[in-house]
C-alpha atoms as a PDB file:
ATOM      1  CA  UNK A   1       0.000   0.000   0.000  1.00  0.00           C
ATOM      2  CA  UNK A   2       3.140   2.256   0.841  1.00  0.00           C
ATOM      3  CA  UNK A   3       4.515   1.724  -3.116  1.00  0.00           C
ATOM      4  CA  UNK A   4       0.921   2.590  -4.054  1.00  0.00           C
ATOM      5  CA  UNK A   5       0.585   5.803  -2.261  1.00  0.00           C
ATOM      6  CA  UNK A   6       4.084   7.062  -3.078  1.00  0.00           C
ATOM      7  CA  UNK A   7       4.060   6.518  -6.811  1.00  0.00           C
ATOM      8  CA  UNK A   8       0.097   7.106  -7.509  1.00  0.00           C
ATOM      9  CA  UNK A   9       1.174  10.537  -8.576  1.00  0.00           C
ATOM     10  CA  UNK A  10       3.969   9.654 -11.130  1.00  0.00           C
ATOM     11  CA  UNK A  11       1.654   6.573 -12.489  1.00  0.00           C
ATOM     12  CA  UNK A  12      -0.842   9.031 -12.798  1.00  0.00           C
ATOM     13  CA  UNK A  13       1.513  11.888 -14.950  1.00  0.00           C
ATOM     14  CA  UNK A  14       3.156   8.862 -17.168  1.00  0.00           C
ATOM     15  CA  UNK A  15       0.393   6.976 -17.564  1.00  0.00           C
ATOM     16  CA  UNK A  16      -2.595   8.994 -16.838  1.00  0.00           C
ATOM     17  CA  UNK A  17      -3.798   6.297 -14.428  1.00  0.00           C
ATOM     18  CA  UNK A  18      -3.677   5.513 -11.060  1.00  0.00           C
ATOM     19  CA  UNK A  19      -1.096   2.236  -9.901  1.00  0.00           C
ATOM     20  CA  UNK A  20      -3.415  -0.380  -8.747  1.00  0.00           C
ATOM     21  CA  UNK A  21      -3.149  -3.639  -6.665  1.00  0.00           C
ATOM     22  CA  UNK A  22      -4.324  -5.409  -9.781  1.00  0.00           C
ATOM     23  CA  UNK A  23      -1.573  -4.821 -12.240  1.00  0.00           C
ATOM     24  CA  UNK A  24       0.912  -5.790  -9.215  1.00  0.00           C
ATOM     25  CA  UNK A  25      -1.380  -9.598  -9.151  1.00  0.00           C
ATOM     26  CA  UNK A  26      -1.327  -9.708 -12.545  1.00  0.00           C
ATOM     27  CA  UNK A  27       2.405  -9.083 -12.916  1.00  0.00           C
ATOM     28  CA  UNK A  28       3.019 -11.589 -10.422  1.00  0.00           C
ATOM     29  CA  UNK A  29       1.163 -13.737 -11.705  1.00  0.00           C
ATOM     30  CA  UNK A  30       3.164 -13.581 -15.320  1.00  0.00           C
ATOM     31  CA  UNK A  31       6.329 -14.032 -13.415  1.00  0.00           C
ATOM     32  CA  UNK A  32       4.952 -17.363 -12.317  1.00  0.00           C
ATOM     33  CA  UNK A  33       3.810 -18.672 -15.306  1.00  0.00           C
ATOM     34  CA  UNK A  34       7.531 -17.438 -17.127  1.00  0.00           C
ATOM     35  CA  UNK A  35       9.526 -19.803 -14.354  1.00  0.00           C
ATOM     36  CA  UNK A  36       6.649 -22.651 -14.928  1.00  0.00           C
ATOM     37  CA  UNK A  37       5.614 -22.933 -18.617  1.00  0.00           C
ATOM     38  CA  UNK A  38       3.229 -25.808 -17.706  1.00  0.00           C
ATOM     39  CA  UNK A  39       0.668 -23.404 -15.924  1.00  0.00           C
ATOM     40  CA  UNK A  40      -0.033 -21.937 -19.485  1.00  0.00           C
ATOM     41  CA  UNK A  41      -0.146 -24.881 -21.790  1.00  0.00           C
ATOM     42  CA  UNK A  42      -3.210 -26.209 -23.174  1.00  0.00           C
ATOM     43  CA  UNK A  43      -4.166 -30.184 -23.995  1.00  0.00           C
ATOM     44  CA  UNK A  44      -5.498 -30.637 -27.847  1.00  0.00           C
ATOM     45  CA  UNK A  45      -6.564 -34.344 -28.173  1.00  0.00           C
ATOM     46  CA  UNK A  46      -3.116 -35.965 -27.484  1.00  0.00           C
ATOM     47  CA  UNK A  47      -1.005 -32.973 -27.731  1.00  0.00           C
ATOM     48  CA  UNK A  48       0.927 -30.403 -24.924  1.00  0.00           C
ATOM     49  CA  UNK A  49       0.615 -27.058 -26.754  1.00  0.00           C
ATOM     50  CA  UNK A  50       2.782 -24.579 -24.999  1.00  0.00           C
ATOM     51  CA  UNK A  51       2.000 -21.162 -25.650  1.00  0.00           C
ATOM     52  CA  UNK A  52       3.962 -18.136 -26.467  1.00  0.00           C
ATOM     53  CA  UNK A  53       2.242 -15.672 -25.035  1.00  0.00           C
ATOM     54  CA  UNK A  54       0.337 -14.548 -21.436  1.00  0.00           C
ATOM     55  CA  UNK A  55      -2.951 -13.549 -21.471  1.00  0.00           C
ATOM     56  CA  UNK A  56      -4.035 -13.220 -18.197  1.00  0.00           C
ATOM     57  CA  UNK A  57      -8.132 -13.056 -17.320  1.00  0.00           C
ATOM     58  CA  UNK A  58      -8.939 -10.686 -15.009  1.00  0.00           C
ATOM     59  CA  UNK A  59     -12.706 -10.341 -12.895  1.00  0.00           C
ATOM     60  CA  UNK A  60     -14.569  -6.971 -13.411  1.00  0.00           C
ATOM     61  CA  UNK A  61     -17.432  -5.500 -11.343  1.00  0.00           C
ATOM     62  CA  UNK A  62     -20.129  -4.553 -12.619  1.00  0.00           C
ATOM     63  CA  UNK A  63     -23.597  -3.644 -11.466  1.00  0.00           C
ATOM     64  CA  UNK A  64     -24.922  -6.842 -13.324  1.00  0.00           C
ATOM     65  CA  UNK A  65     -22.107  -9.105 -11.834  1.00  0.00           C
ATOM     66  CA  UNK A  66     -18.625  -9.852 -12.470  1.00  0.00           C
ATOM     67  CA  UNK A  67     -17.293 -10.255 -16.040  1.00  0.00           C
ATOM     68  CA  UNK A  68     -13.972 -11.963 -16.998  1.00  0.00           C
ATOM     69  CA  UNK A  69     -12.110  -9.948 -20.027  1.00  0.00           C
ATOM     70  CA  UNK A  70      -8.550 -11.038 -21.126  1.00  0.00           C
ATOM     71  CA  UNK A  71      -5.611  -8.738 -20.761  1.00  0.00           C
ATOM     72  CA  UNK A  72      -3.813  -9.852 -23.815  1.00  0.00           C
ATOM     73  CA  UNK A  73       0.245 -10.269 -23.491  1.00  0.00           C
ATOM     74  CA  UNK A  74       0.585  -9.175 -20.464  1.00  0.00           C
ATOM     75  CA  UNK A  75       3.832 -10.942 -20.327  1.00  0.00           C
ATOM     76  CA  UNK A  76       4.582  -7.482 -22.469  1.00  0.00           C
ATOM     77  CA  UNK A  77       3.188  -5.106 -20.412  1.00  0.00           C
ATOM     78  CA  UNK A  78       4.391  -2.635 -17.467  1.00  0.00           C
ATOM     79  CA  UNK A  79       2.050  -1.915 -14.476  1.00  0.00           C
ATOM     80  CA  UNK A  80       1.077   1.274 -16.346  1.00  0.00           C
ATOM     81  CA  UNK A  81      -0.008  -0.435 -19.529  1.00  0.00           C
ATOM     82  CA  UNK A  82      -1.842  -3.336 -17.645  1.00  0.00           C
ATOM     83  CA  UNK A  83      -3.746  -0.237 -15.385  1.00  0.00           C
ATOM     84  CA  UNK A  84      -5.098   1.408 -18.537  1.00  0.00           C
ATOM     85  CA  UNK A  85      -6.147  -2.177 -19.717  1.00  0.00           C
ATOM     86  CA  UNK A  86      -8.207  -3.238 -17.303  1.00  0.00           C
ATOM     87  CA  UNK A  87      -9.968   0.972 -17.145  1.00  0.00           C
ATOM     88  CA  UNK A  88     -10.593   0.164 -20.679  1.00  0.00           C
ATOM     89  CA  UNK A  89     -11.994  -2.968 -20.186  1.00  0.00           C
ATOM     90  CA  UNK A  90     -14.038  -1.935 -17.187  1.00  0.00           C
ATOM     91  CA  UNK A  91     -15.620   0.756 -19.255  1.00  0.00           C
ATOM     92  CA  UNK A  92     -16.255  -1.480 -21.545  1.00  0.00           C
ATOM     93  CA  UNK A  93     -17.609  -4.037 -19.938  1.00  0.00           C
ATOM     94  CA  UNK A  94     -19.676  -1.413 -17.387  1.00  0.00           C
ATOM     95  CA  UNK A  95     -20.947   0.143 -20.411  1.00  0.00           C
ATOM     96  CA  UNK A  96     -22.139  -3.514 -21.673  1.00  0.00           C
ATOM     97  CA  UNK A  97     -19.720  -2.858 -24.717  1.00  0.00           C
ATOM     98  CA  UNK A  98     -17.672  -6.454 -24.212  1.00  0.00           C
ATOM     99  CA  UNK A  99     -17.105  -8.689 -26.885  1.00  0.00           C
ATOM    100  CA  UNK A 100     -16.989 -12.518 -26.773  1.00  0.00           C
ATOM    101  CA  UNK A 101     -13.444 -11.767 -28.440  1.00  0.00           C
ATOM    102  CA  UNK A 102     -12.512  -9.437 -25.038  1.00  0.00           C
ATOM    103  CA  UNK A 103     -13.534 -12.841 -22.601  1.00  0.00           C
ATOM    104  CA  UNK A 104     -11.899 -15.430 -24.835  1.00  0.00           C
ATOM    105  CA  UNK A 105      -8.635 -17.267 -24.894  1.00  0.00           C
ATOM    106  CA  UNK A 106      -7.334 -16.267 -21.411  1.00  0.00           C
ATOM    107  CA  UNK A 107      -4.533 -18.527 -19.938  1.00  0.00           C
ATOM    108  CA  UNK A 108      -4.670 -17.821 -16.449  1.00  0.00           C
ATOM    109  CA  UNK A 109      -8.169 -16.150 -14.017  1.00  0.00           C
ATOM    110  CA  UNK A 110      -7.591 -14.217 -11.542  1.00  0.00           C
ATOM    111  CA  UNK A 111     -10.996 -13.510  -9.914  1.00  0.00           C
ATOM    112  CA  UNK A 112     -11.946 -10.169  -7.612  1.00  0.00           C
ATOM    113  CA  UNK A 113     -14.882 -10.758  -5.221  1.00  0.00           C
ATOM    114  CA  UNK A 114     -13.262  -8.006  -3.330  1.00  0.00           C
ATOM    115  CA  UNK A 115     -15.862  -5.464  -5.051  1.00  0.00           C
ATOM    116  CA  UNK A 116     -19.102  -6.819  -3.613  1.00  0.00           C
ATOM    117  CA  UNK A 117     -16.764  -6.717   0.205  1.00  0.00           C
ATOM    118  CA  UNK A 118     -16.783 -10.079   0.022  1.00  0.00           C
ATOM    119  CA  UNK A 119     -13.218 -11.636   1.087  1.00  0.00           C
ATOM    120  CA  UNK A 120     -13.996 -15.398   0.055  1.00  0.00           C
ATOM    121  CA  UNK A 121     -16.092 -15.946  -3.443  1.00  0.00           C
ATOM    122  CA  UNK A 122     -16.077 -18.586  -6.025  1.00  0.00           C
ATOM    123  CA  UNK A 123     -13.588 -17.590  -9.323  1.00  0.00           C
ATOM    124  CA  UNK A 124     -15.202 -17.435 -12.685  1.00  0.00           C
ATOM    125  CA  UNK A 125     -12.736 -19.493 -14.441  1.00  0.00           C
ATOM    126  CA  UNK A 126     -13.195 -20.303 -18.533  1.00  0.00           C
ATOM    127  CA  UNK A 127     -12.440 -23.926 -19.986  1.00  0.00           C
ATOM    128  CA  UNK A 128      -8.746 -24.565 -20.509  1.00  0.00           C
ATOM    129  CA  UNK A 129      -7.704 -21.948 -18.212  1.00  0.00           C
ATOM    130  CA  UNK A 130      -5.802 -22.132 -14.810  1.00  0.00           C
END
């Protein structure tokens, strides 16, 4: 929470968004999958397909319920870039402007009760994702 508060102001000027907790999961969560390539492979029939990219599903609120759009190589993103993802994709998806194309093809869920207040839910995770 310290990092947040002391560089919300320079996210903010570079970026023109505020640093989140949720880039800072999601980055994590990349770093993961880099040092074990299994956690992002797919099965097709009798085949281990090992993909070259990170695209990491992340929950969105919304007053309808939560939505789960795909932050697309995310393996290539900075905090910054992943921030002004998911704002786009929240205003998309708040604005009921979401694709099947922004929800598919996600590697990895990472779900967010946390804006009902709830601190234990149930993730929204999509076939062949982790």
């Amino acid at each position: 929470m310290k990092l947040r508060c002391d560089f919300k102001d320079a996210s903010v000027e570079k970026h023109g968004v505020k640093l989140g907790l949720m880039s800072r999961f999601i980055k994590a969560v990349v770093n993961g999958v880099q040092n074990q390539p299994t956690i992002n492979a797919v099965i097709d029939e009798d085949d281990i397909i090992y993909r070259d990219y990170i695209d990491i599903s992340a929950a969105v609120g919304t007053p309808k319920g939560l939505v789960v759009p795909v932050i697309r190589n995310a393996d290539k993103m900075n905090c910054g870039e992943i921030e002004k993802e998911i704002n786009l994709l929240a205003k998309k998806a708040n604005e009921r402007r979401l694709s099947i194309d922004d929800m598919a093809g996600g590697s990895f869920t990472i779900s967010n009760g946390g804006f009902y207040g709830s601190l234990i839910s149930t993730p929204i995770i999509n076939p062949s994702q982790v």
